[in-house]
C-alpha atoms as a PDB file:
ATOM      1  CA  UNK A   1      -7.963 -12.665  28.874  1.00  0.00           C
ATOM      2  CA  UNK A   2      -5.713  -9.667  29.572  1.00  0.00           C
ATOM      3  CA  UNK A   3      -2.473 -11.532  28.103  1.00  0.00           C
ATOM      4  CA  UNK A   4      -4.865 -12.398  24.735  1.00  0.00           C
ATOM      5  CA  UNK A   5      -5.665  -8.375  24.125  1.00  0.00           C
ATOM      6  CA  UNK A   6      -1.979  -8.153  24.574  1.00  0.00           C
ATOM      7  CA  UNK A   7      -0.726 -10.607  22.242  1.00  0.00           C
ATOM      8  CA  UNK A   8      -3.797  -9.661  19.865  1.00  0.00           C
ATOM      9  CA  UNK A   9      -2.718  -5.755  20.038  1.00  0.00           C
ATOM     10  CA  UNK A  10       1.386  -6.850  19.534  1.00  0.00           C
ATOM     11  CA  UNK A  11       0.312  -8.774  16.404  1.00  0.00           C
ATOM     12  CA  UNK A  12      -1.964  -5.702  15.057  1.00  0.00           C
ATOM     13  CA  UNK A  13       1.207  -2.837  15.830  1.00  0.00           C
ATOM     14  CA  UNK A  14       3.643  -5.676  13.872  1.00  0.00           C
ATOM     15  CA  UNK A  15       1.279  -6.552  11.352  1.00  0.00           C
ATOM     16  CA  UNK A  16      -0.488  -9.839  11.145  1.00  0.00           C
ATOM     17  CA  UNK A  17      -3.181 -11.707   8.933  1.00  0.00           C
ATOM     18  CA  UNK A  18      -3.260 -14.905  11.679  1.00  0.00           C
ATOM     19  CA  UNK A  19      -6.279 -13.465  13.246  1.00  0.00           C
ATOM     20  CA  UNK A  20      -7.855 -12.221  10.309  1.00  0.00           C
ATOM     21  CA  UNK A  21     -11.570 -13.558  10.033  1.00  0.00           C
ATOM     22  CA  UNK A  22     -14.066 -13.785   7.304  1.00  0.00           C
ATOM     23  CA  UNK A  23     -16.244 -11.048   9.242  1.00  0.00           C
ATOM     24  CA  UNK A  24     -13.008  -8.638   9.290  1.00  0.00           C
ATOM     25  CA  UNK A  25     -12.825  -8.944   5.358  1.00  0.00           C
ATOM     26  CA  UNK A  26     -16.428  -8.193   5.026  1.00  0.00           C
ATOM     27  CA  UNK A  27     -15.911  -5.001   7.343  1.00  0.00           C
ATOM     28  CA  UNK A  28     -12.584  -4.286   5.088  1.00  0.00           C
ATOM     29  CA  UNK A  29     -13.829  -4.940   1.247  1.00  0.00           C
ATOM     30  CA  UNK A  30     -15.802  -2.166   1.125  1.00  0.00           C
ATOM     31  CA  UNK A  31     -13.467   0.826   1.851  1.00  0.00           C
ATOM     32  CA  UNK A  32     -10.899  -0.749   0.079  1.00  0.00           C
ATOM     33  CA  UNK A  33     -12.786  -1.722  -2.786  1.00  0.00           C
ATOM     34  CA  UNK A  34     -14.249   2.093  -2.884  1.00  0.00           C
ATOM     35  CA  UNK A  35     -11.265   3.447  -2.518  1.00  0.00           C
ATOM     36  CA  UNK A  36      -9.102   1.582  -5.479  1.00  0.00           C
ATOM     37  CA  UNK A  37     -11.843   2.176  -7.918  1.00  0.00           C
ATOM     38  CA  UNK A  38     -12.018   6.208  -6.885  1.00  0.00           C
ATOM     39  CA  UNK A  39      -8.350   6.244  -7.718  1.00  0.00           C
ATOM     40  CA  UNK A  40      -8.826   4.431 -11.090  1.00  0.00           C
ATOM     41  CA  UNK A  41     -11.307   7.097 -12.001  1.00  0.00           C
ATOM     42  CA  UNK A  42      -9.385   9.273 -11.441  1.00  0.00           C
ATOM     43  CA  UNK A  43      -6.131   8.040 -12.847  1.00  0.00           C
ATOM     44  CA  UNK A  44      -5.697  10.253 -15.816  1.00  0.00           C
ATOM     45  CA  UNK A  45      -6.240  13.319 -13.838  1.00  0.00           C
ATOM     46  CA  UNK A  46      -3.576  11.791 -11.447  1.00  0.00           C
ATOM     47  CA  UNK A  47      -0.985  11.736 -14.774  1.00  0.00           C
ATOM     48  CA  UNK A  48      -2.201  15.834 -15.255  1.00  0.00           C
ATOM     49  CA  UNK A  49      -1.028  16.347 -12.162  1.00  0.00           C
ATOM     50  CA  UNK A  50       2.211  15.696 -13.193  1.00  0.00           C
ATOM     51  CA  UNK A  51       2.486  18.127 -15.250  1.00  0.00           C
ATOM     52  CA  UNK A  52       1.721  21.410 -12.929  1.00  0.00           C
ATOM     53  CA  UNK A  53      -0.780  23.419 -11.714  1.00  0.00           C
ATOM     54  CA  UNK A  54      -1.112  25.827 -15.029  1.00  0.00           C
ATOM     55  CA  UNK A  55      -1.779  23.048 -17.061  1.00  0.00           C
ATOM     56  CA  UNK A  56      -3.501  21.207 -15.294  1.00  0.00           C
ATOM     57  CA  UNK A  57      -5.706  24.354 -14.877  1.00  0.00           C
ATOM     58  CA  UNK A  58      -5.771  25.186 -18.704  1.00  0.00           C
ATOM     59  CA  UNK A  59      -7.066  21.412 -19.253  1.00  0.00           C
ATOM     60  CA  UNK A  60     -10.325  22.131 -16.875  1.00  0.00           C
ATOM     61  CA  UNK A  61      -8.717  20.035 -13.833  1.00  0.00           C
ATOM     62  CA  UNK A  62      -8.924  21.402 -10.787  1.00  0.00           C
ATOM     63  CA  UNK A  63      -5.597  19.969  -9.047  1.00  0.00           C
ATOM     64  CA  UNK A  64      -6.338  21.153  -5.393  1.00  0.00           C
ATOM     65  CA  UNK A  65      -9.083  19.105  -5.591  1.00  0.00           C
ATOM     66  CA  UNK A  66      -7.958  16.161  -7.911  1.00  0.00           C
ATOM     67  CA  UNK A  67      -4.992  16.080  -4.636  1.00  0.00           C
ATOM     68  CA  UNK A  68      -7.866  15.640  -1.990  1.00  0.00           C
ATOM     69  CA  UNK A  69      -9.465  13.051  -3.859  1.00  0.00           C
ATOM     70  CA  UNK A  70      -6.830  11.010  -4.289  1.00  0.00           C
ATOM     71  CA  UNK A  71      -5.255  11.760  -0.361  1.00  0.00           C
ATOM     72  CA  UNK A  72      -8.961  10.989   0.332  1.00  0.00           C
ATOM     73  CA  UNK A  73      -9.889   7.520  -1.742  1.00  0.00           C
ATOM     74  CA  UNK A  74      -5.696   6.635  -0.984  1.00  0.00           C
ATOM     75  CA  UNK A  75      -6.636   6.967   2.991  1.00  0.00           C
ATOM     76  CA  UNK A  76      -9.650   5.407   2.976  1.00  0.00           C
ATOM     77  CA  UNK A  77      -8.214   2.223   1.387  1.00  0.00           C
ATOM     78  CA  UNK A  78      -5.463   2.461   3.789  1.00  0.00           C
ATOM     79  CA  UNK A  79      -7.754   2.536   6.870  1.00  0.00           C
ATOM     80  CA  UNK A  80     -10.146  -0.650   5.394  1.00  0.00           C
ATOM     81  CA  UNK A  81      -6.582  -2.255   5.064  1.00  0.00           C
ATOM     82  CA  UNK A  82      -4.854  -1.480   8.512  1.00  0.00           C
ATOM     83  CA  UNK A  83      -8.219  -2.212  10.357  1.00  0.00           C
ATOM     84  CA  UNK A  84      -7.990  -5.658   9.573  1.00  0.00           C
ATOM     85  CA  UNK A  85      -3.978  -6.575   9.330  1.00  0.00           C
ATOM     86  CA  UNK A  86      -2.485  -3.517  11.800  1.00  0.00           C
ATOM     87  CA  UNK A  87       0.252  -1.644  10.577  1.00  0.00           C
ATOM     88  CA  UNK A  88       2.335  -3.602   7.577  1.00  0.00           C
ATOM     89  CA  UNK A  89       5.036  -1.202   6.897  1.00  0.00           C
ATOM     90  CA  UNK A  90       7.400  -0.837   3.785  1.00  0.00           C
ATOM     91  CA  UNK A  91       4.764  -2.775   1.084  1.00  0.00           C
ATOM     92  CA  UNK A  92       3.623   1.170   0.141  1.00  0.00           C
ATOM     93  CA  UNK A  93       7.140   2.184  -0.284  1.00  0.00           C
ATOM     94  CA  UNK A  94       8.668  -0.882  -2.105  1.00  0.00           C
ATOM     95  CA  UNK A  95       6.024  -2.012  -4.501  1.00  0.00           C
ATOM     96  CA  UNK A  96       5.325   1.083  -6.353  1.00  0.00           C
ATOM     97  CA  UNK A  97       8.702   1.612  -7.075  1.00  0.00           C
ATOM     98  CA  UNK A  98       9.049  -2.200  -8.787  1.00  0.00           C
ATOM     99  CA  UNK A  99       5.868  -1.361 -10.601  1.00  0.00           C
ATOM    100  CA  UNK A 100       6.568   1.848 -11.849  1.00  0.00           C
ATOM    101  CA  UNK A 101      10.230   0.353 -13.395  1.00  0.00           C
ATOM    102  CA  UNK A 102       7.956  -2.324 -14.793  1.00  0.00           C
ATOM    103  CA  UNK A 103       5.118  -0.721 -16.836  1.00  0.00           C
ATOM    104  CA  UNK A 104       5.962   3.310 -16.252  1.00  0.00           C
ATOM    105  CA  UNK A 105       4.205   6.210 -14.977  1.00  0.00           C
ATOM    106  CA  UNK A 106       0.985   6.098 -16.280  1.00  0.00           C
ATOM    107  CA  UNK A 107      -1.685   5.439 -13.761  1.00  0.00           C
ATOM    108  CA  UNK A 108      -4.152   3.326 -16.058  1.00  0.00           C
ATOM    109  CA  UNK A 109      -1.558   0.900 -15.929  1.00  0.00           C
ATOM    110  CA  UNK A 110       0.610   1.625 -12.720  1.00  0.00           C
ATOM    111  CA  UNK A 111      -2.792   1.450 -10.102  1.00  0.00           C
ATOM    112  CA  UNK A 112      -3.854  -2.055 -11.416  1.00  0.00           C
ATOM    113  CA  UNK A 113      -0.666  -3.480 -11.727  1.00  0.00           C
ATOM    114  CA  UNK A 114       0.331  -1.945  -8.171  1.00  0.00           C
ATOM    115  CA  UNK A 115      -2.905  -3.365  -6.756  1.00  0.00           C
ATOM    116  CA  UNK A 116      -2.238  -6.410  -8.086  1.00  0.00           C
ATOM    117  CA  UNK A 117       1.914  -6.456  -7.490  1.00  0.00           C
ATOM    118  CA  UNK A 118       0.999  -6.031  -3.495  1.00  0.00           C
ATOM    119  CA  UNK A 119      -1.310  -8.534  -3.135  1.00  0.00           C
ATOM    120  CA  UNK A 120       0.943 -11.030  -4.242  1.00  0.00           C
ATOM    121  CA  UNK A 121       4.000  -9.903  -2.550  1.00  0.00           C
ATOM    122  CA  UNK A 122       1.681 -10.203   0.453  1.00  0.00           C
ATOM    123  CA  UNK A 123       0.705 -13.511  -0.073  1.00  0.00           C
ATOM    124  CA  UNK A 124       3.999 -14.081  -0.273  1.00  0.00           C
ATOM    125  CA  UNK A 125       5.516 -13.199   3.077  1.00  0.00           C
ATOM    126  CA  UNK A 126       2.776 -14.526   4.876  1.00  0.00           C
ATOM    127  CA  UNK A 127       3.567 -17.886   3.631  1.00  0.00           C
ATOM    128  CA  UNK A 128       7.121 -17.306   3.994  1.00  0.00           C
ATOM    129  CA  UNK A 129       5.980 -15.979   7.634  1.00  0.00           C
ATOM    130  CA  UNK A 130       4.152 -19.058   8.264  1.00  0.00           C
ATOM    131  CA  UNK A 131       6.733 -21.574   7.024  1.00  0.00           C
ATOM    132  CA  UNK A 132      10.008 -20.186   8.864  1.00  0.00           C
ATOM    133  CA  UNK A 133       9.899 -20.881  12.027  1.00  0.00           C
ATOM    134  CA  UNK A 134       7.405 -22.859  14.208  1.00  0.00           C
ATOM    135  CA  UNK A 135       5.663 -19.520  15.739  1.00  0.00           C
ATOM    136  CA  UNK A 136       4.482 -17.262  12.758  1.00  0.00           C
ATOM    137  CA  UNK A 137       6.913 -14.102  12.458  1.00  0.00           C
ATOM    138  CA  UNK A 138       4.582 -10.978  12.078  1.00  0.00           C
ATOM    139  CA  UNK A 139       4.937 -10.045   8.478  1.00  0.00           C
ATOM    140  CA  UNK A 140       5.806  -6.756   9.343  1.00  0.00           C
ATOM    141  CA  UNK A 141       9.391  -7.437  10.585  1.00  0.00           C
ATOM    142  CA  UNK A 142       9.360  -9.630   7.032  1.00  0.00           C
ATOM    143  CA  UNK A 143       8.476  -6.574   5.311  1.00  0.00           C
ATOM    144  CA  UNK A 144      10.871  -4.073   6.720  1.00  0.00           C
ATOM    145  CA  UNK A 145      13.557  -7.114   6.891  1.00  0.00           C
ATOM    146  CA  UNK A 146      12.853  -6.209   2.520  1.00  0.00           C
ATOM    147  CA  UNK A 147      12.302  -3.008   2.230  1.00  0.00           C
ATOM    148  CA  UNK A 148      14.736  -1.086   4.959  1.00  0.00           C
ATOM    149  CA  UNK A 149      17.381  -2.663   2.115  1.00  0.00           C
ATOM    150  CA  UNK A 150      15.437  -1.579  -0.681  1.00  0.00           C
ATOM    151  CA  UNK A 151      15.110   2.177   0.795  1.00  0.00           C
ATOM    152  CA  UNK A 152      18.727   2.421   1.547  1.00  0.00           C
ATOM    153  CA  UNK A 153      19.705   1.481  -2.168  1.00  0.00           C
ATOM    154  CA  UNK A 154      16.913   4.249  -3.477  1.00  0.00           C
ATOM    155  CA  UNK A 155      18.476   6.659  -1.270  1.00  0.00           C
ATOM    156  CA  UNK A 156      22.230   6.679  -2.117  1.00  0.00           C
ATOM    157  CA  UNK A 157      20.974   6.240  -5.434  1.00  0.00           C
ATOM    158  CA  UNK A 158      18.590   9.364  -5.286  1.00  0.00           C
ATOM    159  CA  UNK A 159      22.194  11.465  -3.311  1.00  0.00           C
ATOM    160  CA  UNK A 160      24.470  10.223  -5.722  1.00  0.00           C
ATOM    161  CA  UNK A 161      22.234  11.988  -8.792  1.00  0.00           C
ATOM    162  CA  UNK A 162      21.124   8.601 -10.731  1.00  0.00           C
END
């Protein structure tokens, strides 16, 4: 029993979807869903906030606000997300950057396709996690095996002005 919780709590910290259940989706769907459709209403006041407080202000947006929203919907899918499959690290730093080189910086297109981009890179490394070896490898060493490369490259290419 005791070595179970342990093994159960080592998969959650490393991320996992092996013990993932039908029950644990239906728990998960609904923050997540809420949350990704609060962001897509909001997405054009997400491109304002690009371009500063005074405009966004002389356009009616309130972008104090428009930031908690989206911190708020962002966080709540987050939490419906890591409830279910424990902490899966780099997937929020890599994708976005692949889908913003693909289709830009405008959110109509960049949330969906993000959305979209992440659940197939997921799929992805879990079947690669699956198929290695003979014992699953927690996807989250997979994903940080990915994007600790990836992060490196942004960064020297962020210091060296390109």
């Amino acid at each position: 029993m005791f070595s179970e919780d342990l093994k159960r709590i080592a998969l959650w910290q490393m991320g996992s979807f092996a013990n993932v259940t039908y029950t644990d989706i239906r728990i998960a769907v609904n923050p997540v869903l809420c949350g990704i459709i609060g962001l897509y209403f909001l997405r054009w006041k997400i491109n304002l906030l690009s371009l500063g407080d005074e405009d966004c202000y002389t356009l009616g947006i309130n972008p104090n606000r428009t930031r908690w929203l989206v911190i708020l919907f962002s966080t709540v899918t987050t939490v419906g997300c890591v409830t279910v499959t424990g902490v899966i690290g780099w997937v929020g730093l890599v994708i976005p950057h692949i889908c913003r080189k693909l289709v830009g910086v405008n959110h109509g297109y960049f949330l969906p396709v993000s959305c979209l981009t992440g659940a197939i890179f997921m799929i992805i490394v879990d079947t690669v996690a699956r198929n290695l070896t003979a014992a699953e490898i927690p996807i989250g060493i997979l994903t940080a095996l990915i994007g600790a490369p990836f992060f490196a490259i942004i960064y020297n290419r962020r210091r060296k002005g390109h």
